[in-house]
Structure formats: structure tokens, C-alpha cells
Protein backbone atom coordinates (compact mmCIF):
# COMPACT_ATOMS: atom_id res chain seq x y z
CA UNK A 1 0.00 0.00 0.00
CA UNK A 2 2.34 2.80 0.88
CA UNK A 3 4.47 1.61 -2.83
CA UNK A 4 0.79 3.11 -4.52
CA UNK A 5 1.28 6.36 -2.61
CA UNK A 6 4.45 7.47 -4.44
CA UNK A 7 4.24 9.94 -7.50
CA UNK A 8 4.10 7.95 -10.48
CA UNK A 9 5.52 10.93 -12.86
CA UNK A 10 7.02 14.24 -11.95
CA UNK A 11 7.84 16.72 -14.70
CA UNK A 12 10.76 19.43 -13.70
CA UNK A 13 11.76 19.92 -17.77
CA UNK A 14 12.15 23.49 -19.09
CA UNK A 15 11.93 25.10 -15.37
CA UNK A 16 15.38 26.96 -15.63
CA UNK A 17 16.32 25.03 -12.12
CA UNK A 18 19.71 25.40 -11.21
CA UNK A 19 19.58 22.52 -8.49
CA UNK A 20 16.72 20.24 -6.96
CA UNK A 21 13.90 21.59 -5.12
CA UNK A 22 14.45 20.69 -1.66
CA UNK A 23 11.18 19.54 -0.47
CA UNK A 24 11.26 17.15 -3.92
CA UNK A 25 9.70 13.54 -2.95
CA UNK A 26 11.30 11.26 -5.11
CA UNK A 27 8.57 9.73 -7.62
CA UNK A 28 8.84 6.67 -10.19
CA UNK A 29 10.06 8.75 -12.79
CA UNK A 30 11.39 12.20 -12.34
CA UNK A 31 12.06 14.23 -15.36
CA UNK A 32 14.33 17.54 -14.85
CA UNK A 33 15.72 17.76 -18.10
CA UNK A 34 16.44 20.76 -19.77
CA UNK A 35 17.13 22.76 -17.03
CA UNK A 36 20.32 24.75 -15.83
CA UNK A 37 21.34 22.23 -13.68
CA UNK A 38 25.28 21.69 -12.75
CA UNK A 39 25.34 19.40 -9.77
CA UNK A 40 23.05 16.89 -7.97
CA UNK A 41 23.40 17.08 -4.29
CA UNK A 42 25.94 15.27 -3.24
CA UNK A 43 23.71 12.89 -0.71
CA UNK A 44 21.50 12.60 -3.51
CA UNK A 45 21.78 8.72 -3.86
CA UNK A 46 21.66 8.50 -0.09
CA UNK A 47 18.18 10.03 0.42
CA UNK A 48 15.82 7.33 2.43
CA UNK A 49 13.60 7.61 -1.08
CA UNK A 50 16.35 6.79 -3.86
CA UNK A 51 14.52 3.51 -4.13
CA UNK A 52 11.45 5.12 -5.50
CA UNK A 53 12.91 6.01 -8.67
CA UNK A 54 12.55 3.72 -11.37
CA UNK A 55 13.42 6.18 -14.26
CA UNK A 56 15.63 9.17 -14.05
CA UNK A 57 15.49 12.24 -16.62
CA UNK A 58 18.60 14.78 -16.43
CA UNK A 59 19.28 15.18 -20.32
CA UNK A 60 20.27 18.89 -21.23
CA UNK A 61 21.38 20.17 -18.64
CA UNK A 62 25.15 21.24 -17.79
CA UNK A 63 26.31 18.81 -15.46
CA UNK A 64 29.82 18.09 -15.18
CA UNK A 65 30.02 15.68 -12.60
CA UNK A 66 27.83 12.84 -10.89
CA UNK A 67 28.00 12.46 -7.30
CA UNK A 68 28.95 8.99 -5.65
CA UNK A 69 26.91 6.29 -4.41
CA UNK A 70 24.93 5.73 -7.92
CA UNK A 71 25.58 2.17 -7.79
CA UNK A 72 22.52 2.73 -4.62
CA UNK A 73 20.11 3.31 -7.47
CA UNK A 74 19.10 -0.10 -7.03
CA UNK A 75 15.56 0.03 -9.22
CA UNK A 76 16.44 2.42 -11.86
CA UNK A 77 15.16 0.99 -15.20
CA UNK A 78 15.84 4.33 -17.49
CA UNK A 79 18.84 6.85 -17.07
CA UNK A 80 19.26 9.71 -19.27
CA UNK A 81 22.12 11.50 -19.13
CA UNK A 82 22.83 12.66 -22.77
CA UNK A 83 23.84 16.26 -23.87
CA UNK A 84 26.08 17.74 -20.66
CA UNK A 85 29.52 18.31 -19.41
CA UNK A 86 29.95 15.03 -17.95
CA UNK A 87 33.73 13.90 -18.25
CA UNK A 88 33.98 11.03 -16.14
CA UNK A 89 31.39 8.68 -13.98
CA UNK A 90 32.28 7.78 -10.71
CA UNK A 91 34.39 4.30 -10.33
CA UNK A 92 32.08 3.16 -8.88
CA UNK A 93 29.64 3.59 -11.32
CA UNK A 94 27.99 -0.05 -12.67
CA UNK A 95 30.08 -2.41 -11.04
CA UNK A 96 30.44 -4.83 -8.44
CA UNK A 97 27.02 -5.84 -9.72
CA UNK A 98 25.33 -2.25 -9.77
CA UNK A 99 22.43 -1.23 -11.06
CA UNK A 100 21.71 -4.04 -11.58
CA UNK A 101 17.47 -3.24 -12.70
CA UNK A 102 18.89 -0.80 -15.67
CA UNK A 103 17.97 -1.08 -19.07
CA UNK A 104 18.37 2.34 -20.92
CA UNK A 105 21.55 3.81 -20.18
CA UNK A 106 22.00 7.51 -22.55
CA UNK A 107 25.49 9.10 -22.36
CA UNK A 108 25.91 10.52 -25.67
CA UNK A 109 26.93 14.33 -26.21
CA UNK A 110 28.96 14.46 -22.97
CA UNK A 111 32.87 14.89 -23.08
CA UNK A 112 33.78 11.35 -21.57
CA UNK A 113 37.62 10.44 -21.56
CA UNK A 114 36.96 7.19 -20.21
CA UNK A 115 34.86 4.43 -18.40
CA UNK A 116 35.18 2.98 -14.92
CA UNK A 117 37.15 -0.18 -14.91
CA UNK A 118 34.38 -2.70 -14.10
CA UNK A 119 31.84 -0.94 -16.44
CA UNK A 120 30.82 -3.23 -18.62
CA UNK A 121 32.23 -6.44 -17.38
CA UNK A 122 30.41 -10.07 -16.61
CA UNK A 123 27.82 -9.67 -13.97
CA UNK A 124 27.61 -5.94 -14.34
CA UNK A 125 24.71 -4.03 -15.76
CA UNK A 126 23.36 -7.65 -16.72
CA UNK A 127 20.30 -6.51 -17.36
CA UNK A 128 20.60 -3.43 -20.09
CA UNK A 129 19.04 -3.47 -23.14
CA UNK A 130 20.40 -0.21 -24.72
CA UNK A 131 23.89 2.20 -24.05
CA UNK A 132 24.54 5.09 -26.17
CA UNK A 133 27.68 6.46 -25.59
CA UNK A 134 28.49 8.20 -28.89
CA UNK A 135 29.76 11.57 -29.02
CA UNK A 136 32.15 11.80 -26.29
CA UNK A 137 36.32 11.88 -25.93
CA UNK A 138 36.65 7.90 -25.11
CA UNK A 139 40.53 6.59 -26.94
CA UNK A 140 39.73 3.03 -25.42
CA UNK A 141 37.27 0.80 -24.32
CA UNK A 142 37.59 -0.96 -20.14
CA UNK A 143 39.65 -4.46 -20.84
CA UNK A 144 36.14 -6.27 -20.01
CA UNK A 145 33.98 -4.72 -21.98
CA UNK A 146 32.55 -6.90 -24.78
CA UNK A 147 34.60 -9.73 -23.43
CA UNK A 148 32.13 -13.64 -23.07
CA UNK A 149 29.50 -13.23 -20.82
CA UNK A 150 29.38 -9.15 -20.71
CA UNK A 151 26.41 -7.37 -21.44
CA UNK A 152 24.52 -10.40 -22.09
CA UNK A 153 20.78 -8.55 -22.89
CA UNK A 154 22.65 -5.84 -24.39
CA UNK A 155 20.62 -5.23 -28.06
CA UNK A 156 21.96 -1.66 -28.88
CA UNK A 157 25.37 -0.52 -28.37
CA UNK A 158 26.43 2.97 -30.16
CA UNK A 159 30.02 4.13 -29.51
CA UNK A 160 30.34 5.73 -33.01
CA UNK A 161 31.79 9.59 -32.97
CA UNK A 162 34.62 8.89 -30.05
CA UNK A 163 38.48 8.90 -30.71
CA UNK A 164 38.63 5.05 -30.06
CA UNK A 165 41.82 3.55 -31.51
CA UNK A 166 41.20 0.19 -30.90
CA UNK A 167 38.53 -2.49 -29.46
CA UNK A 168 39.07 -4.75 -26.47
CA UNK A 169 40.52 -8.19 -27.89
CA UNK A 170 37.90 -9.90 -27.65
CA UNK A 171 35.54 -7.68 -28.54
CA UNK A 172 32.49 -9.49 -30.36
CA UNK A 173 33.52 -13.45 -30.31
CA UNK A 174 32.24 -16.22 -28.84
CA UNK A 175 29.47 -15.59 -25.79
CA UNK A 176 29.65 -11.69 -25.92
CA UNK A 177 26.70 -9.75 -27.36
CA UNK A 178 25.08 -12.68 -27.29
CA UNK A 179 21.67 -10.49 -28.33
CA UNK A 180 23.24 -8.00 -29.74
CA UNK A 181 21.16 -6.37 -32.79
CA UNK A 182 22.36 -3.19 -33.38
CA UNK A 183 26.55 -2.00 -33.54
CA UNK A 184 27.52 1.08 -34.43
CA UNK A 185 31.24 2.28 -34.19
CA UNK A 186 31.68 4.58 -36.91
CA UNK A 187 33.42 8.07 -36.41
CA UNK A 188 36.57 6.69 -34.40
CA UNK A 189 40.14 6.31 -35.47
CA UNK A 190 40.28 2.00 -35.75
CA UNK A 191 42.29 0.87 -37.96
CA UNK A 192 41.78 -2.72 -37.62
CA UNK A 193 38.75 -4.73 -35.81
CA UNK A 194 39.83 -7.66 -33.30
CA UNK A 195 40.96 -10.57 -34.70
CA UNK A 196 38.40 -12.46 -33.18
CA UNK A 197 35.56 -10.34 -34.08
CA UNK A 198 32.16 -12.52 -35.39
CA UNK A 199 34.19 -15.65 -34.61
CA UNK A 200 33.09 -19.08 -32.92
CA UNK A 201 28.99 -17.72 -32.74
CA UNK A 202 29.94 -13.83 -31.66
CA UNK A 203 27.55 -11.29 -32.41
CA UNK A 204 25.18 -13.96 -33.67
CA UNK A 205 22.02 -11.55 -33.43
CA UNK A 206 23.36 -9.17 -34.77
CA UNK A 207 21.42 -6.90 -37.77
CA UNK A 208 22.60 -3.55 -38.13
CA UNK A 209 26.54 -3.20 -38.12
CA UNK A 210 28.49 0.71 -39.18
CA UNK A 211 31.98 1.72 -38.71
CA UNK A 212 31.76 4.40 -41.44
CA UNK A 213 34.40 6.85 -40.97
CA UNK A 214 37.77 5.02 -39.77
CA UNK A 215 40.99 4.24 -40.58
CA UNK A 216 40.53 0.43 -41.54
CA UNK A 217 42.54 -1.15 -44.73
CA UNK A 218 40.81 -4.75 -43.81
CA UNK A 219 37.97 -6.39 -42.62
CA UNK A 220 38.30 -9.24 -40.31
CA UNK A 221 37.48 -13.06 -41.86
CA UNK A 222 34.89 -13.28 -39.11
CA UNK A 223 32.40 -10.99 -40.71
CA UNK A 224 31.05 -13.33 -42.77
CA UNK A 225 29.99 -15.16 -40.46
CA UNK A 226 27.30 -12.70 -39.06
CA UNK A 227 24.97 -14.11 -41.61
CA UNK A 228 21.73 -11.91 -39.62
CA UNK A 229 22.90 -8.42 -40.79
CA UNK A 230 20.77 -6.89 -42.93
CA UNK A 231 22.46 -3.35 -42.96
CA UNK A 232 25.99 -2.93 -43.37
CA UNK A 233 28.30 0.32 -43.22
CA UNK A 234 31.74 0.36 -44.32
CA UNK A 235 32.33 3.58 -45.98
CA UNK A 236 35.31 6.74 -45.38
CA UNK A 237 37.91 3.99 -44.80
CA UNK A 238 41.17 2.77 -46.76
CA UNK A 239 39.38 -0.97 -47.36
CA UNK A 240 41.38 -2.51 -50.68
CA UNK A 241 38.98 -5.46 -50.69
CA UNK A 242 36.39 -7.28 -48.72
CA UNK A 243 36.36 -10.90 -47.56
CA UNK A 244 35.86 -13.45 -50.38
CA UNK A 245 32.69 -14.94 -48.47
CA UNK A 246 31.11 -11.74 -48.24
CA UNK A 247 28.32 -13.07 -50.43
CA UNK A 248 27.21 -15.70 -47.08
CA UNK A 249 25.79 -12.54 -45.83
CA UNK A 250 22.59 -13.24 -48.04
CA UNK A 251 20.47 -11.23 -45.64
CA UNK A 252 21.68 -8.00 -46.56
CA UNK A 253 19.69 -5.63 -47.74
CA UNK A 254 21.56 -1.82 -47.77
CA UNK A 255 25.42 -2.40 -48.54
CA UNK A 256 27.40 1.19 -47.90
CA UNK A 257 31.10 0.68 -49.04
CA UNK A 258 31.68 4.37 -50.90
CA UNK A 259 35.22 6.38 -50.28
CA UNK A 260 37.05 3.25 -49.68
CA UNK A 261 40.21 2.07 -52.08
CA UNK A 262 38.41 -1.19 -53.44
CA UNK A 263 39.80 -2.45 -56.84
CA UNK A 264 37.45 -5.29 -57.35
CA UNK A 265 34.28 -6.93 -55.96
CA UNK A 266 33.94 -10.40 -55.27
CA UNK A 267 32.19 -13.02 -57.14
CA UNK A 268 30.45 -14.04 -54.37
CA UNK A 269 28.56 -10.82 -54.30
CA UNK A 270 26.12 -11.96 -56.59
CA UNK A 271 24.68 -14.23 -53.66
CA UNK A 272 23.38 -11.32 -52.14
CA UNK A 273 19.89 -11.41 -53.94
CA UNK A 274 18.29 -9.81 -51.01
CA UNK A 275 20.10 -6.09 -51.45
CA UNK A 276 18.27 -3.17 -52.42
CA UNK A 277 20.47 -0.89 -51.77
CA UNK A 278 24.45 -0.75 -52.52
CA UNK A 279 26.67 2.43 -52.85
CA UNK A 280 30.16 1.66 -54.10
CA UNK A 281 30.70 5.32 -54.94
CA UNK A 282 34.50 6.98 -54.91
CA UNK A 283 36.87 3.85 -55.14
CA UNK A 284 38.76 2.23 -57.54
CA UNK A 285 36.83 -0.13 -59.39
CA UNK A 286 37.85 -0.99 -62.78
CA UNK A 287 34.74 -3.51 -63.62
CA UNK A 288 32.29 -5.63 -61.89
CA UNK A 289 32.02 -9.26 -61.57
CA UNK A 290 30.30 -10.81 -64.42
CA UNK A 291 27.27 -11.88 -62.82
CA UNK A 292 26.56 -8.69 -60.68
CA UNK A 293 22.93 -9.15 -62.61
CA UNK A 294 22.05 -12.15 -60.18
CA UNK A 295 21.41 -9.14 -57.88
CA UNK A 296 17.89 -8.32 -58.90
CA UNK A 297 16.62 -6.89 -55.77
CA UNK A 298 18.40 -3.60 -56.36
CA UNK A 299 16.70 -0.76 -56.32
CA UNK A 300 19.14 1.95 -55.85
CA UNK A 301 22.91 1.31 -57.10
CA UNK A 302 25.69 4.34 -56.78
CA UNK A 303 28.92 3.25 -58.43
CA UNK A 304 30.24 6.66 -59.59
CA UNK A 305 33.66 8.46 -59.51
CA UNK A 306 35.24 4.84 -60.09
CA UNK A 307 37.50 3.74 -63.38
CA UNK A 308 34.32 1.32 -64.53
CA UNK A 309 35.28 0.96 -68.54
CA UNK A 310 32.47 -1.26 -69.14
CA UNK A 311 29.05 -3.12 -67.71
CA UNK A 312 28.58 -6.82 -67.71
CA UNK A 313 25.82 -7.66 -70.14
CA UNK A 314 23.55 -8.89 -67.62
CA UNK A 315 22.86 -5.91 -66.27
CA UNK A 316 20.27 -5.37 -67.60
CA UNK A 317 18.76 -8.13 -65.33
CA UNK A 318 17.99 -5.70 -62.60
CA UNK A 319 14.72 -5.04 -63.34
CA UNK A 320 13.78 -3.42 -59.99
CA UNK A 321 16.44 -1.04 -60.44
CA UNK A 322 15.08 3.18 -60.13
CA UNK A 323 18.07 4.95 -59.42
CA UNK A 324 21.70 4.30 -61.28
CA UNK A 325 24.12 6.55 -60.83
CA UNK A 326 27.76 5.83 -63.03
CA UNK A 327 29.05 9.45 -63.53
CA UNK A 328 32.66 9.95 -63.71
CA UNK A 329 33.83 7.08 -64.74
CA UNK A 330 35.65 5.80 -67.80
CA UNK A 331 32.48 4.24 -69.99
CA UNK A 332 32.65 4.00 -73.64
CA UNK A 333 29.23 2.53 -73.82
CA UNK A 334 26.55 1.14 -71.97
CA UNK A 335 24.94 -2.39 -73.36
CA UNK A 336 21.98 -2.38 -75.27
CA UNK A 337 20.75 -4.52 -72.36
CA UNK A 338 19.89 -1.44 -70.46
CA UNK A 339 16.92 -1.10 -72.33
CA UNK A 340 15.17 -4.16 -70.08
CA UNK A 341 15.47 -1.72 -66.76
CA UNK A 342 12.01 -1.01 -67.43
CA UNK A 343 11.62 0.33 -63.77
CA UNK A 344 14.76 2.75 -64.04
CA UNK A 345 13.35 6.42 -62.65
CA UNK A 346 16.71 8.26 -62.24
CA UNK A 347 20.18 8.20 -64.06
CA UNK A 348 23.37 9.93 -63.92
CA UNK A 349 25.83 9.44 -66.77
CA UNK A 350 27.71 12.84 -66.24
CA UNK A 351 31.60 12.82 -66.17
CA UNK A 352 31.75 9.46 -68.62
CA UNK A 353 33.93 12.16 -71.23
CA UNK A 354 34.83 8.87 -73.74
CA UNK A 355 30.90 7.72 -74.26
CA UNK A 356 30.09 7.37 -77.10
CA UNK A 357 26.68 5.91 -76.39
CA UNK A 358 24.94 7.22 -75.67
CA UNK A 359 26.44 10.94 -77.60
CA UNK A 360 27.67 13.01 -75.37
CA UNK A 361 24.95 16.15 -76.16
CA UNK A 362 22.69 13.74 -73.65
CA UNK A 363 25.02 13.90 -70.65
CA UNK A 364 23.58 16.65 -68.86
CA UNK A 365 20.26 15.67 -69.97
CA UNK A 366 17.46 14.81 -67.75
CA UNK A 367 17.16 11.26 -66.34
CA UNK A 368 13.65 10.75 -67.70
CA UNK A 369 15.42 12.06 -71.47
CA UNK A 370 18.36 9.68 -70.96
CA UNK A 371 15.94 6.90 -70.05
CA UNK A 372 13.47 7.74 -73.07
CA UNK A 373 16.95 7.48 -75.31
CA UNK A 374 17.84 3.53 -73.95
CA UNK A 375 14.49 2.72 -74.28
CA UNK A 376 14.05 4.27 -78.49
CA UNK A 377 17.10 3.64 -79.63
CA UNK A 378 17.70 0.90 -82.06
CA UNK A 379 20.67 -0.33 -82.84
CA UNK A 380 21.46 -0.39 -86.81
CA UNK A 381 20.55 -3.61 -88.46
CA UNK A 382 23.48 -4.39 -91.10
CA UNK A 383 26.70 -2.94 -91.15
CA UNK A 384 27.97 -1.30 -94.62
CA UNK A 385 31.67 -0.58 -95.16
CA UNK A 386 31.74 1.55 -98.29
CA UNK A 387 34.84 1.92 -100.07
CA UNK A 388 34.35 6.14 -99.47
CA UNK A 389 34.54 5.66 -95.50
CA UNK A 390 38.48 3.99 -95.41
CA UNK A 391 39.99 7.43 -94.38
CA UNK A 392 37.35 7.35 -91.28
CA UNK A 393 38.16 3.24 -90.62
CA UNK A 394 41.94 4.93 -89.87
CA UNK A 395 40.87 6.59 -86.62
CA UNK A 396 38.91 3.31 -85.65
CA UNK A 397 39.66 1.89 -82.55
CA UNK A 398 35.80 1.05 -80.95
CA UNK A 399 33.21 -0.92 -83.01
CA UNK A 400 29.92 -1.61 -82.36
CA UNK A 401 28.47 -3.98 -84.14
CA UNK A 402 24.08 -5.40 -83.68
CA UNK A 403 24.59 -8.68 -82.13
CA UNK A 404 22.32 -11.25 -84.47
CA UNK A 405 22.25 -14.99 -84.11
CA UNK A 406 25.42 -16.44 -87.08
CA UNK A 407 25.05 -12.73 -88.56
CA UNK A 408 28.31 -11.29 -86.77
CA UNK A 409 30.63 -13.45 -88.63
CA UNK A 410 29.37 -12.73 -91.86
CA UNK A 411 29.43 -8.64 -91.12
CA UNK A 412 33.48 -8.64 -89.63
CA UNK A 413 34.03 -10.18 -93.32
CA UNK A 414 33.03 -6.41 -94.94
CA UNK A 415 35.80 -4.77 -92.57
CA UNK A 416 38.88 -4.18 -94.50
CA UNK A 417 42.09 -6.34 -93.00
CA UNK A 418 43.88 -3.22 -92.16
CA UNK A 419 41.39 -2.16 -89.94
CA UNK A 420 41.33 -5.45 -87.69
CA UNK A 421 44.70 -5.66 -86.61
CA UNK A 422 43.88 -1.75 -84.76
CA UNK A 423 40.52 -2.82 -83.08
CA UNK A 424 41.08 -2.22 -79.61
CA UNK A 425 37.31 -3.15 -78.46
CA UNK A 426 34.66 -4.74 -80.31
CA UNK A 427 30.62 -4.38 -78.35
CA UNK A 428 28.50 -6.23 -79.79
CA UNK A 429 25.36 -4.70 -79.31
């Protein structure tokens, strides 16, 4: 009966308080964010009621310490402490089994340096379901954290937007994370991931993984083995090439690898059927593997500012495709097999300075113009080679010529000798 009597909500937000009232009775959930405050009192977590509070507000304010004794805290479910001064937590602060009720921790936007040494570690903060603690100072991680057994209901973990140089070493293998869903570690200075990262059933759950922005020239072999992700960030990095079994990650679905160094996809990309979204944008791809068609799901593929010369024929097999983007790159021509992306909405060809074909005066076209030109444009059906056009054949070094079932042969035998031996490319179209 006297639990019923406490406050089930009080709301202190937007009151321009500079400390707690003094007569406050603590309630379930106390909200005093966006206030003015700088310090709690320092017997705060001593008070005879700290055991009423079950959710904790104190987001936007300016507070640049937190006083001791938080560990007391015992049913606190939801602490929010995102967007003030904060540069360190107590030692104290989630360990020797504290806190043990929490489940939303929010430290984002303070300026952090580090963690307490046991934050993080088996048997602490077992029960936590979310910890944000992008946007701070941290250069390393506590040795425990991440390590088997830590954090075991842990589903969202953001560190991204720290200076982190490297991860605990065994960071994401076998029993840590174990329901981990959602990892994101992008803004930091890594330059390589543990070795034992996704290894031996780590990181099992998990479904949305980013470390955009780092300093990484390779991925570890364990990545392919988190065959749940559906969303995967790689891009800003120096990555040269991705794991061979990348393509065992058949649940993905958005694939961001632009402003890396890549000089080749591959093959088993074309196992990822279930990807509607890749950007490959700003590396340095010369072509892609031949059966990048098999990837029909696409709907939105950005592979410009590359060295791309030419398309595999089967692209034209993405029939779900609406938005292509190849500008800048080094095309000649695009394959008549274009013409089948009958759901193509947007195109950008700009940059491509040796196409041909389509003629360059529809560069800077419109999409929906560049579209209507695939889809009208016929290719001519013979080939002539009048006597009156040898001084042009001298220049020759591309040929197109309309691909027709046992006709080819018979049109190469109207093209004088002397021009064969200079062919550099033939398309047959």
C-alpha cells in the first residue's frame, strides 16, 4: 500500500532550475531535463527515497560531474544522461554488480575520456538493453567490456563519434553480445577490428553493423559469419577489398562501401539477392564481376567516380532497379541490355567524357530524357563498309556492331584487313 502512494511521474523539464527543489519527494520517474542544472546534491543517492525512482530524466542540462553512491540506485530501469559536461562517472559507477534493474543507459553528447574499470564487465549491468555512448572523448574501451559473458541482454550498443583507436581483444567473439542487434562504431580512429571479431557464434544476433568513418585497410574473416545483418556500413575507410565470403551474408539488404580504395568486388557478391540498396561510390573499381545481374533486388545502385570501362551484359537483369548513378567514370558505352530496366526512374551518366553511347549532347540531360533514349534507340541492323569511309576506318579503334544470331561473322568479313589488326574493343550490341 504505501508503494501506490508514491508519484508515479514528476515533470521538472524546461523550469530553468539550477539545483533540486528541496522539499522534492522522489517519484517513479522524475524528469528535470532541460534545465540549468550543474550538480546533484551530493547525498542525492543516499536520500531514504532513492529507491522510489525507477526512471531518471537529467538530459540537457550542464552537469559536469555525478556524485557517488549511484551504484545505490538499485531500481532504476531508465537513465538519461545525454547532452552535458559530464567527463567522467564515478568508479564506482555499474560495477560490483550495480544497477543491476537498468535497461536504458543515454550518455551521448557528454565529453567522456573514459569508463570505470568494471563498467561493462560479466555480472555488471546484466540486465541493459540499450547504451549510447556516442559523441564523447573515449581513446579506449575498459579491458572487459565486450569480453564472453558481458552485457549479455545488451541489443543496442552505439560508440560511433569517439576517438577510439582500438577495441578490447575480444571484442564481439564467442558468448559476448550474445543479443546483440544493433553496432555502431563509426566516427573513431580504428584501424583494424579484433581478430576475433564474429568468430566461434559472436555477435550472432546481430542486424545492423556501421563503422563508417575510420581508418581500416581490412575487414576481419569473421564478418562473414554474421549471416543476420541486414544493414551494413563500411564507408570513409582505406578498405582494398572485402572478404571473399562476403556473399554468405545473403540477408543484406543496404550495402554502404563508398570512399574506400576497393579495386574489385567479389564473385560471391552476386549471392546477395536480397540487397536493395548498394553504394560503391569513390573507389577504384575498374569492372564488376560478371554476374553482378544475379542481384535483382536492387533498387538503388551508386557506383560513380570509379574507373568502370564497361558493364557486364547482364545488367540489364535488374529489373527493380530506379536509381543508377555511373558518372565519372571511364564508360565508352553502356549495353543495349539497359533497355530491359524497365523500372529505371533516375540516371546519372555525367563525367563518362569517352561515351560514345549514348552521344555526349545527352550527358547533362534529364534522367527521364536519358531513359526515353535507352528505351528508343535501335541499334542499326546491317553494317555497310563503303569503299568512301576507309579514311574514317583509320581513326577506328571502338566498333559496335548489332549482335544477331550467325550474322556477326558474316558482317566482320566487310571490314577491310587493315582495320582489324587496330581494333582495340569490339561491343557487340
Amino acid at each position: 500500500m504505501e508503494n501506490d502512494k508514491i508519484a508515479p511521474h514528476f515533470n521538472l523539464s524546461y523550469r530553468h532550475l539550477t539545483e533540486l527543489p528541496i522539499d522534492l519527494i522522489l517519484p517513479k520517474t522524475l524528469n528535470v531535463s532541460n534545465n540549468y542544472l550543474i550538480r546533484l546534491p551530493h547525498d542525492f543517492c543516499l536520500r531514504g527515497d532513492i529507491n522510489n525512482l525507477q526512471s531518471l530524466y537529467l538530459d540537457s542540462n550542464i552537469l559536469t560531474h555525478l556524485p557517488d553512491g549511484m551504484n545505490n540506485l538499485i531500481n532504476i530501469r531508465n537513465l538519461h544522461l545525454f547532452h552535458n559536461r559530464l567527463s567522467r562517472l564515478p568508479d564506482d559507477f555499474g560495477g560490483c554488480g550495480g544497477l543491476a534493474e537498468l535497461r536504458q543507459l543515454l550518455l551521448h553528447n557528454n565529453r567522456l575520456i573514459r569508463l570505470p574499470d568494471g563498467f561493462g564487465a560479466p555480472s555488471n549491468l546484466i540486465n541493459i538493453t540499450q547504451l549510447n555512448i556516442s559523441r564523447n572523448r573515449l581513446t579506449c574501451l575498459p579491458n572487459g567490456f565486450g569480453c564472453p559473458s558481458s552485457l549479455p541482454n545488451l541489443e543496442i550498443l552505439d560508440l560511433s563519434n569517439n576517438c577510439l583507436k582500438c577495441l578490447p581483444e575480444y571484442f564481439g567473439c564467442l558468448g559476448s553480445f550474445i543479443n546483440l542487434e544493433q553496432l555502431y562504431i563509426s566516427g573513431n580512429e580504428l584501424e583494424y577490428l579484433p581478430e576475433y571479431f564474429g568468430k566461434s557464434g559472436g555477435l550472432a544476433k546481430l542486424k545492423e553493423l556501421y563503422f563508417n568513418n575510420n581508418k581500416l585497410s581490412v575487414l576481419p574473416d569473421g564478418i562473414v559469419n554474421l549471416t543476420n545483418l541486414t544493414l551494413f556500413g563500411a564507408a570513409h575507410n582505406y578498405l582494398k577489398c572485402l572478404p571473399n565470403d562476403i556473399g554468405n551474408l545473403n540477408k543484406l539488404s543496404f550495402i554502404g562501401l563508398n570512399t574506400n580504395r576497393l579495386v574489385c568486388l567479389p564473385d560471391s557478391i552476386k549471392n546477395l539477392k536480397d540487397v536493395t540498396y548498394i553504394d560503391i561510390s569513390c573507389n577504384e573499381l575498374k569492372c564488376l564481376p560478371k554476374d553482378f545481374g544475379n542481384l535483382s533486388a536492387i533498387e538503388t545502385f551508386d557506383v560513380s567516380r570509379n574507373h568502370i570501362t564497361c558493364f557486364p551484359e547482364n545488367f540489364g537483369n535488374l529489373t527493380d532497379l530506379k536509381d543508377l548513378d555511373i558518372s565519372f567514370n571511364r564508360l565508352e558505352y553502356i549495353p543495349n541490355s539497359f533497355r530491359k530496366l524497365t523500372s529505371l526512374e533516375k540516371i546519372n551518366i555525367h563525367g563518362n567524357n569517352d561515351m560514345v553511347h549514348p552521344p555526349k549532347e545527352y550527358h547533362n540531360l534529364s534522367s527521364k530524357k536519358i531513359i526515353k533514349y535507352y528505351k528508343t534507340f535501335n541499334p542499326p541492323q546491317r553494317l555497310l563498309f563503303p569503299e568512301r569511309r576507309r579514311k574514317r576506318w583509320k581513326r577506328t579503334k571502338l566498333l559496335y556492331i548489332p549482335y544477331y544470331t550467325h550474322e556477326e561473322e558474316s558482317l566482320l568479313e566487310h571490314i577491310p584487313i587493315e582495320v582489324i589488326g587496330r581494333i582495340e574493343m569490339y561491343v557487340l550490341t
